[in-house]
PDB file of N, CA and C in Angstrom:
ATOM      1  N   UNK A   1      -0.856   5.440  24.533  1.00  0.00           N
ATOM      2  CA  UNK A   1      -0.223   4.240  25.031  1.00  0.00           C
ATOM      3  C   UNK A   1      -0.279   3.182  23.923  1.00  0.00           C
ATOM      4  N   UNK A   2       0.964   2.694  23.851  1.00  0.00           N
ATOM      5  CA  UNK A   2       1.481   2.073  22.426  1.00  0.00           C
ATOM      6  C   UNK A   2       0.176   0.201  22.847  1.00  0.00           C
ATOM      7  N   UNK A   3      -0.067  -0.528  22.416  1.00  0.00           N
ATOM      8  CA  UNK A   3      -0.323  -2.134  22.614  1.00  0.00           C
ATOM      9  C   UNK A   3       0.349  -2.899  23.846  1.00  0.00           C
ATOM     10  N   UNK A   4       1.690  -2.965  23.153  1.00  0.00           N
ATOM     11  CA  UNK A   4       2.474  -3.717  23.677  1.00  0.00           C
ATOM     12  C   UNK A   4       2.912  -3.186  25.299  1.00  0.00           C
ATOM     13  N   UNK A   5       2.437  -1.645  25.318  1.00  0.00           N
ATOM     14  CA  UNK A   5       2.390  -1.212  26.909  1.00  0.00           C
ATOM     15  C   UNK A   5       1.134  -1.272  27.458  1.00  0.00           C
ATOM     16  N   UNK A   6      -0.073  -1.691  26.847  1.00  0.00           N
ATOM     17  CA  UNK A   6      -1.275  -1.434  27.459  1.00  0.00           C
ATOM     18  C   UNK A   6      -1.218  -2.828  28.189  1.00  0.00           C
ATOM     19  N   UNK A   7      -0.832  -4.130  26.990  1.00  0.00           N
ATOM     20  CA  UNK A   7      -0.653  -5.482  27.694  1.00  0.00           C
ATOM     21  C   UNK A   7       0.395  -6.094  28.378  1.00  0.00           C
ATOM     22  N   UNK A   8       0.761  -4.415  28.844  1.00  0.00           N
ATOM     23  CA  UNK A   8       1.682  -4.504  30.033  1.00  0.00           C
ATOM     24  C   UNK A   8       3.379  -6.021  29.731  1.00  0.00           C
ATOM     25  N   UNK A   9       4.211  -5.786  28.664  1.00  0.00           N
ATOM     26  CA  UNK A   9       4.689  -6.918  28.465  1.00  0.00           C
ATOM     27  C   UNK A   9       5.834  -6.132  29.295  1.00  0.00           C
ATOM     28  N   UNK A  10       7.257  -7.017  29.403  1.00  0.00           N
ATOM     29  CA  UNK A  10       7.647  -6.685  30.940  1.00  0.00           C
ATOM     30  C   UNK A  10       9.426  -6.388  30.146  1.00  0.00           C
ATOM     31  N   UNK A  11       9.224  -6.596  28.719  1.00  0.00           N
ATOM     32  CA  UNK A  11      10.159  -5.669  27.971  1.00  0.00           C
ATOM     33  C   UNK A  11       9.397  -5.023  26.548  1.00  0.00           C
ATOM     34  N   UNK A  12      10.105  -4.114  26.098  1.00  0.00           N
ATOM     35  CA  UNK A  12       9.713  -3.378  24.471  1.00  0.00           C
ATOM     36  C   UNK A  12      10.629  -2.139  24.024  1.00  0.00           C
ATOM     37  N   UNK A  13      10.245  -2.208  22.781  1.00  0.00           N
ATOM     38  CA  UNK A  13      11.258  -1.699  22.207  1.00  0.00           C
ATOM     39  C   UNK A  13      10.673   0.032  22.472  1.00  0.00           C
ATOM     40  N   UNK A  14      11.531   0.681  23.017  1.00  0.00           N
ATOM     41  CA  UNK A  14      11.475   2.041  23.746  1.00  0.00           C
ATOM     42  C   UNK A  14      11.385   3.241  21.849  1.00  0.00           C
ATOM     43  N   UNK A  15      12.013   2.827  21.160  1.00  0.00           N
ATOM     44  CA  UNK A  15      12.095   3.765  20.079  1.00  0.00           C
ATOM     45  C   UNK A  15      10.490   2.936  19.140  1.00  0.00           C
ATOM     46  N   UNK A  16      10.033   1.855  18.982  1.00  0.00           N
ATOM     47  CA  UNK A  16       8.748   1.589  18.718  1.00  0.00           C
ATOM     48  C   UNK A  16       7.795   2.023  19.128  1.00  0.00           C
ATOM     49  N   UNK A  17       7.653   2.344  21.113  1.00  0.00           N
ATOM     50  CA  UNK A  17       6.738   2.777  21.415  1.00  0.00           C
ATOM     51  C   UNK A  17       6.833   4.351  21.031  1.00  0.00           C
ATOM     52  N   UNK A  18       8.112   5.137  20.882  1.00  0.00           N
ATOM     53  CA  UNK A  18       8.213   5.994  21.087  1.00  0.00           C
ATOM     54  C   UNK A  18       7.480   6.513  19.189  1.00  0.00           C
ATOM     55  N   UNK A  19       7.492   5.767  18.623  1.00  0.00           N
ATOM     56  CA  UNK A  19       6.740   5.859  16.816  1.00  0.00           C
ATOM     57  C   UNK A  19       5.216   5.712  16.730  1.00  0.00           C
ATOM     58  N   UNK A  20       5.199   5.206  17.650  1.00  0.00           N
ATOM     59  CA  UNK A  20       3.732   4.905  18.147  1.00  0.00           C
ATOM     60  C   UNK A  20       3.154   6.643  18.518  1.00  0.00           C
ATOM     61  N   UNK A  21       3.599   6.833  19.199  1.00  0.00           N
ATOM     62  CA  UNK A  21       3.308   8.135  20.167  1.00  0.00           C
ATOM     63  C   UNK A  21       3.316   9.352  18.942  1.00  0.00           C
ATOM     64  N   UNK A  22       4.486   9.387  18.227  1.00  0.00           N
ATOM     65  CA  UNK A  22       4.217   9.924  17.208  1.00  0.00           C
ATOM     66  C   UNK A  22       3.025   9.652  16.114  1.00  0.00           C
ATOM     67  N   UNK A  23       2.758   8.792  15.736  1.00  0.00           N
ATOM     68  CA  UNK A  23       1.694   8.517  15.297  1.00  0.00           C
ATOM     69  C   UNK A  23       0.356   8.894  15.428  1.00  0.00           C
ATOM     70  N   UNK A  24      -0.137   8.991  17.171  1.00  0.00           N
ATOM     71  CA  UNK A  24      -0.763   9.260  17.674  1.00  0.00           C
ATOM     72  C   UNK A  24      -1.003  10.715  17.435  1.00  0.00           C
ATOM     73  N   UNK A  25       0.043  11.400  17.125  1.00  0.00           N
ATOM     74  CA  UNK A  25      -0.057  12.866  17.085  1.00  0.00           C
ATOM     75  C   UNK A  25       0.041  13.268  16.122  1.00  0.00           C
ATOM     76  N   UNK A  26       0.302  12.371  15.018  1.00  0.00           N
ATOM     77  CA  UNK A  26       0.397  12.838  13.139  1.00  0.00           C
ATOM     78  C   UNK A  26      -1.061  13.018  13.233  1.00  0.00           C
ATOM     79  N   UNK A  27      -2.148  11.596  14.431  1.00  0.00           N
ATOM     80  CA  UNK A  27      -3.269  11.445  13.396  1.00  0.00           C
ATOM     81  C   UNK A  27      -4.245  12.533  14.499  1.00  0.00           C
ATOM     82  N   UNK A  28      -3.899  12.905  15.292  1.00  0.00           N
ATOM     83  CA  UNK A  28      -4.515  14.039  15.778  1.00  0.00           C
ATOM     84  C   UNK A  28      -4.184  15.364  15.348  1.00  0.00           C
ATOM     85  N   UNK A  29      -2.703  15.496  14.313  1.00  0.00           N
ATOM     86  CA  UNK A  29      -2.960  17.014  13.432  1.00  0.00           C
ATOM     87  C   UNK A  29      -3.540  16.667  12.401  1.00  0.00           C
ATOM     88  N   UNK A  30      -3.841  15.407  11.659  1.00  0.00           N
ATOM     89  CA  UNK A  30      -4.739  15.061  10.429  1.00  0.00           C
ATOM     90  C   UNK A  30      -5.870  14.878  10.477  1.00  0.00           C
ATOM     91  N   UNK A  31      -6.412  14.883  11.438  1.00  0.00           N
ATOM     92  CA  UNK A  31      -8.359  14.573  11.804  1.00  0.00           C
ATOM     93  C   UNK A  31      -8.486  15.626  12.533  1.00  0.00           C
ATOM     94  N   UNK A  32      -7.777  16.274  13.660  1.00  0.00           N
ATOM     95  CA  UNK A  32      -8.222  16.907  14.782  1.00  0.00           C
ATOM     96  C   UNK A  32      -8.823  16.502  15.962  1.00  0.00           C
ATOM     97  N   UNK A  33      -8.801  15.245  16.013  1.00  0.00           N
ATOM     98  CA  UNK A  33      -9.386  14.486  17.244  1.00  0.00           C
ATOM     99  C   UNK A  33      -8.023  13.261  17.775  1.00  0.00           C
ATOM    100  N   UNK A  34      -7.975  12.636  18.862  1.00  0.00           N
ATOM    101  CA  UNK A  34      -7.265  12.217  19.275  1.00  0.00           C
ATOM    102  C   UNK A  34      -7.653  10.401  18.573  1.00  0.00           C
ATOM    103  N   UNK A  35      -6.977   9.827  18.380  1.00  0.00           N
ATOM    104  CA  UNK A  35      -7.310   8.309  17.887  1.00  0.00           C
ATOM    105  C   UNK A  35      -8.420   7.246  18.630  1.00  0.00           C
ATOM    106  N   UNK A  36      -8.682   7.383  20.015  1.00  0.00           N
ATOM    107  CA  UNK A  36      -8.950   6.764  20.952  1.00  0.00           C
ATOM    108  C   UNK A  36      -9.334   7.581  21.832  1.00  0.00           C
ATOM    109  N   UNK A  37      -9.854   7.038  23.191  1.00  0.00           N
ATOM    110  CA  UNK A  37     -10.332   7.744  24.653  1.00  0.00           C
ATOM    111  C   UNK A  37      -8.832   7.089  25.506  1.00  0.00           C
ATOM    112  N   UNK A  38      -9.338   6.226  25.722  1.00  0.00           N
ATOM    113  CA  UNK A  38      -8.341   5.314  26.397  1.00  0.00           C
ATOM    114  C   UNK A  38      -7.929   3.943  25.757  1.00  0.00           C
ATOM    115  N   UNK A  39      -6.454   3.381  26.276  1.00  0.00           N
ATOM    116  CA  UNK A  39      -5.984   2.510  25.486  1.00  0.00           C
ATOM    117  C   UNK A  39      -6.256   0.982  25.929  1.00  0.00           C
ATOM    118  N   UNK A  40      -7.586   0.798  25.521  1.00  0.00           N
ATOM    119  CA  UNK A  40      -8.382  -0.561  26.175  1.00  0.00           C
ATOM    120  C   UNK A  40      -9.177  -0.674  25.263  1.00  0.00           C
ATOM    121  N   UNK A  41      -8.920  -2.235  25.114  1.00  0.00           N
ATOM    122  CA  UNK A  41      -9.676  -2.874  23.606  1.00  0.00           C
ATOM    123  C   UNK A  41     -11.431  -2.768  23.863  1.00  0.00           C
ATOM    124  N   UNK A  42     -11.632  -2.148  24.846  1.00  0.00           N
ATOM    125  CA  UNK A  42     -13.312  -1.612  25.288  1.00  0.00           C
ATOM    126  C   UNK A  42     -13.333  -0.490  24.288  1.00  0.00           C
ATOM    127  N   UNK A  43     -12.362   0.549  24.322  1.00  0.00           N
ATOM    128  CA  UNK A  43     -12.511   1.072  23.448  1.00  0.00           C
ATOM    129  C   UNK A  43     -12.534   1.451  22.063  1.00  0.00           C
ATOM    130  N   UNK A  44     -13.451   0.954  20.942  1.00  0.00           N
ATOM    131  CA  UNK A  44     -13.737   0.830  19.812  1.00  0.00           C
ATOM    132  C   UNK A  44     -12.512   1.355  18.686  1.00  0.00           C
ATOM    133  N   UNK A  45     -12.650   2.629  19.053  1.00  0.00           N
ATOM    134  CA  UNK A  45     -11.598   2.805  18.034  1.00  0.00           C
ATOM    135  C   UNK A  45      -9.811   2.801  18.613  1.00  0.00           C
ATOM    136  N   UNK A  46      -9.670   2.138  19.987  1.00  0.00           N
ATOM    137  CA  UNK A  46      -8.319   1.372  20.084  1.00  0.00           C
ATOM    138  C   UNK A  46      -8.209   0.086  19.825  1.00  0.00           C
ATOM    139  N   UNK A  47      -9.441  -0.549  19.165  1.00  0.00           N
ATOM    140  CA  UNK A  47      -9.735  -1.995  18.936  1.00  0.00           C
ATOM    141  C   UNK A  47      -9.530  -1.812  17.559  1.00  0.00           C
ATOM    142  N   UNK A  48     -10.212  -0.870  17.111  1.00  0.00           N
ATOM    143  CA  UNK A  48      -9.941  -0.658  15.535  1.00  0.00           C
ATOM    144  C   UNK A  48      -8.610  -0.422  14.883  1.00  0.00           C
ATOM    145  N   UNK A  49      -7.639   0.481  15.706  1.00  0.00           N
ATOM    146  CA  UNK A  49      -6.645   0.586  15.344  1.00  0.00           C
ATOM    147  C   UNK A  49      -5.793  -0.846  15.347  1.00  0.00           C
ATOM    148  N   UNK A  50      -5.471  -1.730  16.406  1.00  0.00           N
ATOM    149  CA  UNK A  50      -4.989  -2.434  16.860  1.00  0.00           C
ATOM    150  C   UNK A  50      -4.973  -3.781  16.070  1.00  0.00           C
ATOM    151  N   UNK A  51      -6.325  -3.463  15.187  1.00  0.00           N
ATOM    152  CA  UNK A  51      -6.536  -4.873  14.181  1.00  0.00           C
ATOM    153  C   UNK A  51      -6.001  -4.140  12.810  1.00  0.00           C
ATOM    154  N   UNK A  52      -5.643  -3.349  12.643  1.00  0.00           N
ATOM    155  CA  UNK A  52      -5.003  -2.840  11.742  1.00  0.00           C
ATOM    156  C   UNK A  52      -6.201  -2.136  10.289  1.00  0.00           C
ATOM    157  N   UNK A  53      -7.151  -1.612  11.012  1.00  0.00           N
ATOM    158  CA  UNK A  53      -8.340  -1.187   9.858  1.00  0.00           C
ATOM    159  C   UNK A  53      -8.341   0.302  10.038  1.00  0.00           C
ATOM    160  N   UNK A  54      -7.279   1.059  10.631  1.00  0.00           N
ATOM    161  CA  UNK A  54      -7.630   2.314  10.964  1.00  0.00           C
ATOM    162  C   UNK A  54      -8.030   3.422   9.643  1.00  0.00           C
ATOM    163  N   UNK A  55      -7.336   2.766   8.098  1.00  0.00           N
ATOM    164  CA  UNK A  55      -7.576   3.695   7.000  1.00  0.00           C
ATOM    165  C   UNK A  55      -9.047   3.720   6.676  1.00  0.00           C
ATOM    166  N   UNK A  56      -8.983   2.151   6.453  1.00  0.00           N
ATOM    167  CA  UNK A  56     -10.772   1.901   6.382  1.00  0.00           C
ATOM    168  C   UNK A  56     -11.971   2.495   7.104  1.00  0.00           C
ATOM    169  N   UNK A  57     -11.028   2.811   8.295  1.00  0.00           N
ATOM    170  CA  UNK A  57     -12.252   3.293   9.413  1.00  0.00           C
ATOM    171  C   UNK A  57     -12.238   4.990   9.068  1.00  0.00           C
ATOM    172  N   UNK A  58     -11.466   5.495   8.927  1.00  0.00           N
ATOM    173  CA  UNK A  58     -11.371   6.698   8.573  1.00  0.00           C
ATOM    174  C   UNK A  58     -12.193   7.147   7.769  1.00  0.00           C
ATOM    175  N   UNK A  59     -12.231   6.537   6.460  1.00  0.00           N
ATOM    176  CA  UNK A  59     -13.438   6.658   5.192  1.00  0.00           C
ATOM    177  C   UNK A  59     -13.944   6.563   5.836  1.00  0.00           C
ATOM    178  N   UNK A  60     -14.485   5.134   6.316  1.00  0.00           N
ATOM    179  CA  UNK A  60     -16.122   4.851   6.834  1.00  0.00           C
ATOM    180  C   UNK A  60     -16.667   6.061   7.458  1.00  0.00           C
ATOM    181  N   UNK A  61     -15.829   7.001   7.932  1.00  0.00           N
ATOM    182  CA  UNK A  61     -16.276   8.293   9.163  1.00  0.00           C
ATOM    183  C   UNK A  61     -16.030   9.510   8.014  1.00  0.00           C
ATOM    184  N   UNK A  62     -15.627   9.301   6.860  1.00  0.00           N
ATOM    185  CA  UNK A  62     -15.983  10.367   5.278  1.00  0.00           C
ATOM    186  C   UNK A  62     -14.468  11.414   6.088  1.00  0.00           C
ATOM    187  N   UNK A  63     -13.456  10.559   7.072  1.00  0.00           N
ATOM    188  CA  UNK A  63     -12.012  11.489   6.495  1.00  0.00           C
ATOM    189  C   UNK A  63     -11.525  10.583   5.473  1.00  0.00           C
ATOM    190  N   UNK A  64     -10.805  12.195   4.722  1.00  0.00           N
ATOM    191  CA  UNK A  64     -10.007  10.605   3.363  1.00  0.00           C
ATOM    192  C   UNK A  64      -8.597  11.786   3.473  1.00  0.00           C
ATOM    193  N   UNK A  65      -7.936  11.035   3.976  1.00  0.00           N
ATOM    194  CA  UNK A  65      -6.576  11.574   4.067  1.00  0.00           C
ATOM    195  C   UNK A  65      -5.951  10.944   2.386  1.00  0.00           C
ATOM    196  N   UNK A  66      -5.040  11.647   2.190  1.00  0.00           N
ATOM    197  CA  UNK A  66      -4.464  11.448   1.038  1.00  0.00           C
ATOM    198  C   UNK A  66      -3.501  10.018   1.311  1.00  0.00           C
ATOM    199  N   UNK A  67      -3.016   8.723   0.134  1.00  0.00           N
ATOM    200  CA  UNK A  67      -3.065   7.542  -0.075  1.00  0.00           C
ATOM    201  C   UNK A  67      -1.696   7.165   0.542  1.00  0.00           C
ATOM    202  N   UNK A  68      -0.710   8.412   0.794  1.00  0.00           N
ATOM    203  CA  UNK A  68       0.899   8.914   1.472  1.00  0.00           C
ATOM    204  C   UNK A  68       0.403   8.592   3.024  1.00  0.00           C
ATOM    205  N   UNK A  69      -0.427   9.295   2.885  1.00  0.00           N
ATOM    206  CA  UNK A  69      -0.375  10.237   4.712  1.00  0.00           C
ATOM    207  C   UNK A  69      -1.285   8.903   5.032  1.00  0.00           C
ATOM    208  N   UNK A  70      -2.113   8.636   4.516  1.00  0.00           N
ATOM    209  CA  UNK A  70      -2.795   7.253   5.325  1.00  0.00           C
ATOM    210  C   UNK A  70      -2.158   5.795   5.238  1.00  0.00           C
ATOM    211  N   UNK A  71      -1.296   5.374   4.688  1.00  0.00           N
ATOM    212  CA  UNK A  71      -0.467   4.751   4.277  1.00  0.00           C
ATOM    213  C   UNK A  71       0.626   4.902   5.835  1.00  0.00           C
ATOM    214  N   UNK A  72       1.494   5.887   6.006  1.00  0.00           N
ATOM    215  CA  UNK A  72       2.340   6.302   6.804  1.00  0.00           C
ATOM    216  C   UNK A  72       1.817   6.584   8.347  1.00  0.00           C
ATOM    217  N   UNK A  73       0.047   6.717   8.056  1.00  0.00           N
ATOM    218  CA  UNK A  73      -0.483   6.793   9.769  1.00  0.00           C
ATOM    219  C   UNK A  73      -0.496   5.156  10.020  1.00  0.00           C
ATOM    220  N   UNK A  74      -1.157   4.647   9.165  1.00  0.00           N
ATOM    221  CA  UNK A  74      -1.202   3.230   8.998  1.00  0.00           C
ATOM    222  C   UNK A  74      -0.218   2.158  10.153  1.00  0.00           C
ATOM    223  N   UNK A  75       1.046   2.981   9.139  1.00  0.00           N
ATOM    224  CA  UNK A  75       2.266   1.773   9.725  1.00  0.00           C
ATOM    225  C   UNK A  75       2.930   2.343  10.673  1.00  0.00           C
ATOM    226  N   UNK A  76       2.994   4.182  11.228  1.00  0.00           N
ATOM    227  CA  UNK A  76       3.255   3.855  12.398  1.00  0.00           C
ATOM    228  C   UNK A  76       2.191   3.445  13.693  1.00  0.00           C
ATOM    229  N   UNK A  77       1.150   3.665  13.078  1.00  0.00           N
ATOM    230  CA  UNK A  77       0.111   2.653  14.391  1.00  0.00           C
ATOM    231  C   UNK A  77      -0.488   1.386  14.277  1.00  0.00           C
ATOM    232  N   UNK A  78       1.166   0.327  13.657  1.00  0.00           N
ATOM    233  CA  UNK A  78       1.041  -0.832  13.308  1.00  0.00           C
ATOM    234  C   UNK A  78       0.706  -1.469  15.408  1.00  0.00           C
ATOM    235  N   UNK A  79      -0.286  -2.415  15.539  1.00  0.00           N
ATOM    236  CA  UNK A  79      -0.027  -2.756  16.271  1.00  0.00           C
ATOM    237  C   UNK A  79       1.188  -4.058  16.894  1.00  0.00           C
ATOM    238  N   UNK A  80       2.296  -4.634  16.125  1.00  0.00           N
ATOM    239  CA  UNK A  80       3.178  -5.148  16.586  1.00  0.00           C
ATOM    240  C   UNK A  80       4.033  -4.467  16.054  1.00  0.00           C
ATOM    241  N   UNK A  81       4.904  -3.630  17.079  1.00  0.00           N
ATOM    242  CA  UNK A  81       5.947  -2.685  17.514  1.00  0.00           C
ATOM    243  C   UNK A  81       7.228  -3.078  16.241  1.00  0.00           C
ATOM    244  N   UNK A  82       7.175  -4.743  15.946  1.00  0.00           N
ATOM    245  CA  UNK A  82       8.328  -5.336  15.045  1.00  0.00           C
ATOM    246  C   UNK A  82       7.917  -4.457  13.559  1.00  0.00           C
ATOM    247  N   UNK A  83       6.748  -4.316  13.376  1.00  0.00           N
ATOM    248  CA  UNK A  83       6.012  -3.975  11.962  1.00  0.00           C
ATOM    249  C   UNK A  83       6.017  -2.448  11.972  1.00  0.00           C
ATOM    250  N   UNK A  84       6.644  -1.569  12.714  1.00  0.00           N
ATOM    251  CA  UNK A  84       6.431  -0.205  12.931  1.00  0.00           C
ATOM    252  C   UNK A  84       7.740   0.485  11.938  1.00  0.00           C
ATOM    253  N   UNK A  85       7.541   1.564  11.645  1.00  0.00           N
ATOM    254  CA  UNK A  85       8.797   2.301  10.689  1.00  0.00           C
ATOM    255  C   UNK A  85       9.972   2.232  12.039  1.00  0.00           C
ATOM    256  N   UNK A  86      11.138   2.509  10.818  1.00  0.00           N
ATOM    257  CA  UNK A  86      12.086   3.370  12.429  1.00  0.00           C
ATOM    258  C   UNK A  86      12.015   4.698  11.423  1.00  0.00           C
ATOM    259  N   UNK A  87      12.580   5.467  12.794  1.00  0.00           N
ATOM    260  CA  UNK A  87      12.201   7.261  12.782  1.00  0.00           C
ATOM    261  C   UNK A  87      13.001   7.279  10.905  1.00  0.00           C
ATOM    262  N   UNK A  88      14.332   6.599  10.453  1.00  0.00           N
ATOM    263  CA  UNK A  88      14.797   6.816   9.490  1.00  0.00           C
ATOM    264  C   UNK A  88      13.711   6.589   8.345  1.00  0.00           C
ATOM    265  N   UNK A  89      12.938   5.785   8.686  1.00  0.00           N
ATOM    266  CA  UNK A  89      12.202   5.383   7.228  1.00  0.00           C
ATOM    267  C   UNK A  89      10.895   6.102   7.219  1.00  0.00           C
ATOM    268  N   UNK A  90      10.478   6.827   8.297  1.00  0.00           N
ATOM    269  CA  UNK A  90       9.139   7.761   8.843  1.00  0.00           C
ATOM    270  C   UNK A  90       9.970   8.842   8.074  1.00  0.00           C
ATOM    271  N   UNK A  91      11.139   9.247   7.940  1.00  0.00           N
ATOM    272  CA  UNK A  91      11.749  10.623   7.394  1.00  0.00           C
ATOM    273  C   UNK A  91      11.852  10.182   5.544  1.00  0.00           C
ATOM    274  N   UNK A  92      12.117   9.052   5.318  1.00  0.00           N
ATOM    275  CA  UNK A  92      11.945   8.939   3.845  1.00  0.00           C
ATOM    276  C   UNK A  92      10.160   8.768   3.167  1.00  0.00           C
ATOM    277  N   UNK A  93      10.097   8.265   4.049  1.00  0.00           N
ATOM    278  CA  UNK A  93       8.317   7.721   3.554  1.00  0.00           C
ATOM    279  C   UNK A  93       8.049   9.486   2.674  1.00  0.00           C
ATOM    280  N   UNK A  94       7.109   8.706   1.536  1.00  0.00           N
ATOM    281  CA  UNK A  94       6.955   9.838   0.474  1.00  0.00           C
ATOM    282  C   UNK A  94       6.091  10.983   1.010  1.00  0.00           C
ATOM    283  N   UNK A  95       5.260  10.771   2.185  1.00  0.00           N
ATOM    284  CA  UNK A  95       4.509  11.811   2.301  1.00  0.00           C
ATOM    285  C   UNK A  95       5.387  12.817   3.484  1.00  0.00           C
ATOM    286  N   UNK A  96       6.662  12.141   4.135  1.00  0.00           N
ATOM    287  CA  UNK A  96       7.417  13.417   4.774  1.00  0.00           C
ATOM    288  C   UNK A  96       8.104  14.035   3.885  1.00  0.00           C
ATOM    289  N   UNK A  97       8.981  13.057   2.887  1.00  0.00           N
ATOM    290  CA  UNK A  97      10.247  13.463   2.080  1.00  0.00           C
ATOM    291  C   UNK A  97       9.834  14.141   0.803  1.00  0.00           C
ATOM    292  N   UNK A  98       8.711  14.098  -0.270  1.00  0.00           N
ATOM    293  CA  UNK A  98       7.900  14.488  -1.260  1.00  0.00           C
ATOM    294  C   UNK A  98       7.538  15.849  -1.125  1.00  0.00           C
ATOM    295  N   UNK A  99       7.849  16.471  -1.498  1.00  0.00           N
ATOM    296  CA  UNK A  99       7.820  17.862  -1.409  1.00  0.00           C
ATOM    297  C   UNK A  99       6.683  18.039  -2.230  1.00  0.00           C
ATOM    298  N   UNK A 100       6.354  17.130  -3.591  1.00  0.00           N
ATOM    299  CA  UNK A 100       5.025  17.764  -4.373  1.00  0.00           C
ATOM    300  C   UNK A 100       3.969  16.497  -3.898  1.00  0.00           C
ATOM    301  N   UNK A 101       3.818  16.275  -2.620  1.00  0.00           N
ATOM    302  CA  UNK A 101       2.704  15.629  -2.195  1.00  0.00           C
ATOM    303  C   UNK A 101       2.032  16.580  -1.437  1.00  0.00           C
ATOM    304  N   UNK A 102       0.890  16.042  -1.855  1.00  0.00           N
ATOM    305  CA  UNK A 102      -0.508  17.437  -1.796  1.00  0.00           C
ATOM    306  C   UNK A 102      -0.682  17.368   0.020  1.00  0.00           C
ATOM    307  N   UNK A 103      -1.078  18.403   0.891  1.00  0.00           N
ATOM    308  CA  UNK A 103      -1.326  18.566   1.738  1.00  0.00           C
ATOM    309  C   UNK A 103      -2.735  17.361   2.161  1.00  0.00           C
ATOM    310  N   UNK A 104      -2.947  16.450   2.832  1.00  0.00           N
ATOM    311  CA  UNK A 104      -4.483  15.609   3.101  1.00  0.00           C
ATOM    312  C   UNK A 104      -5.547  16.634   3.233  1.00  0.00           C
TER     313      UNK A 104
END
């Protein structure tokens, strides 16, 4: 669940949340764990994401995704939906479109 649906706002942009969601699932095939429990600023690492420290936090926990792929988890789990890729620029970003970028 994207921010801007957790704080329940009463419009949003349907293809933002929908980058979000993707996101969510880039960074659960890149860690193997899901980002969060639930999407409530109780929960630490949906608080973490949401302030925008999720690369930082990653190290701190000794994953080091490569500088592409953390970069690109980054901004689609920007928390204001305005600051998010659209799907066109998630398909150019160097770590989809780069063919000699190293696996994380």
């Amino acid at each position: 669940m994207s921010p801007e649906i957790y704080v329940n706002s009463d419009s949003f942009d349907g293809f933002a949340v929908d980058l979000w969601a993707a996101g969510v699932i880039l960074y659960i095939m890149l860690t193997g764990f899901p980002p969060y429990d639930v999407p409530s600023m109780e929960d630490e690492r949906f608080e973490i994401i949401c302030n925008g420290d999720l690369v930082r936090q990653l190290e701190a926990w000794d994953i080091h995704l490569t500088e592409e792929a953390g970069n690109l988890l980054q901004w689609m789990l920007m928390p204001n939906p305005y600051d998010r890729p659209t799907l066109a620029q998630v398909m150019w970003h160097d770590w989809v479109a780069n063919e000699e970028v190293q696996p994380p």
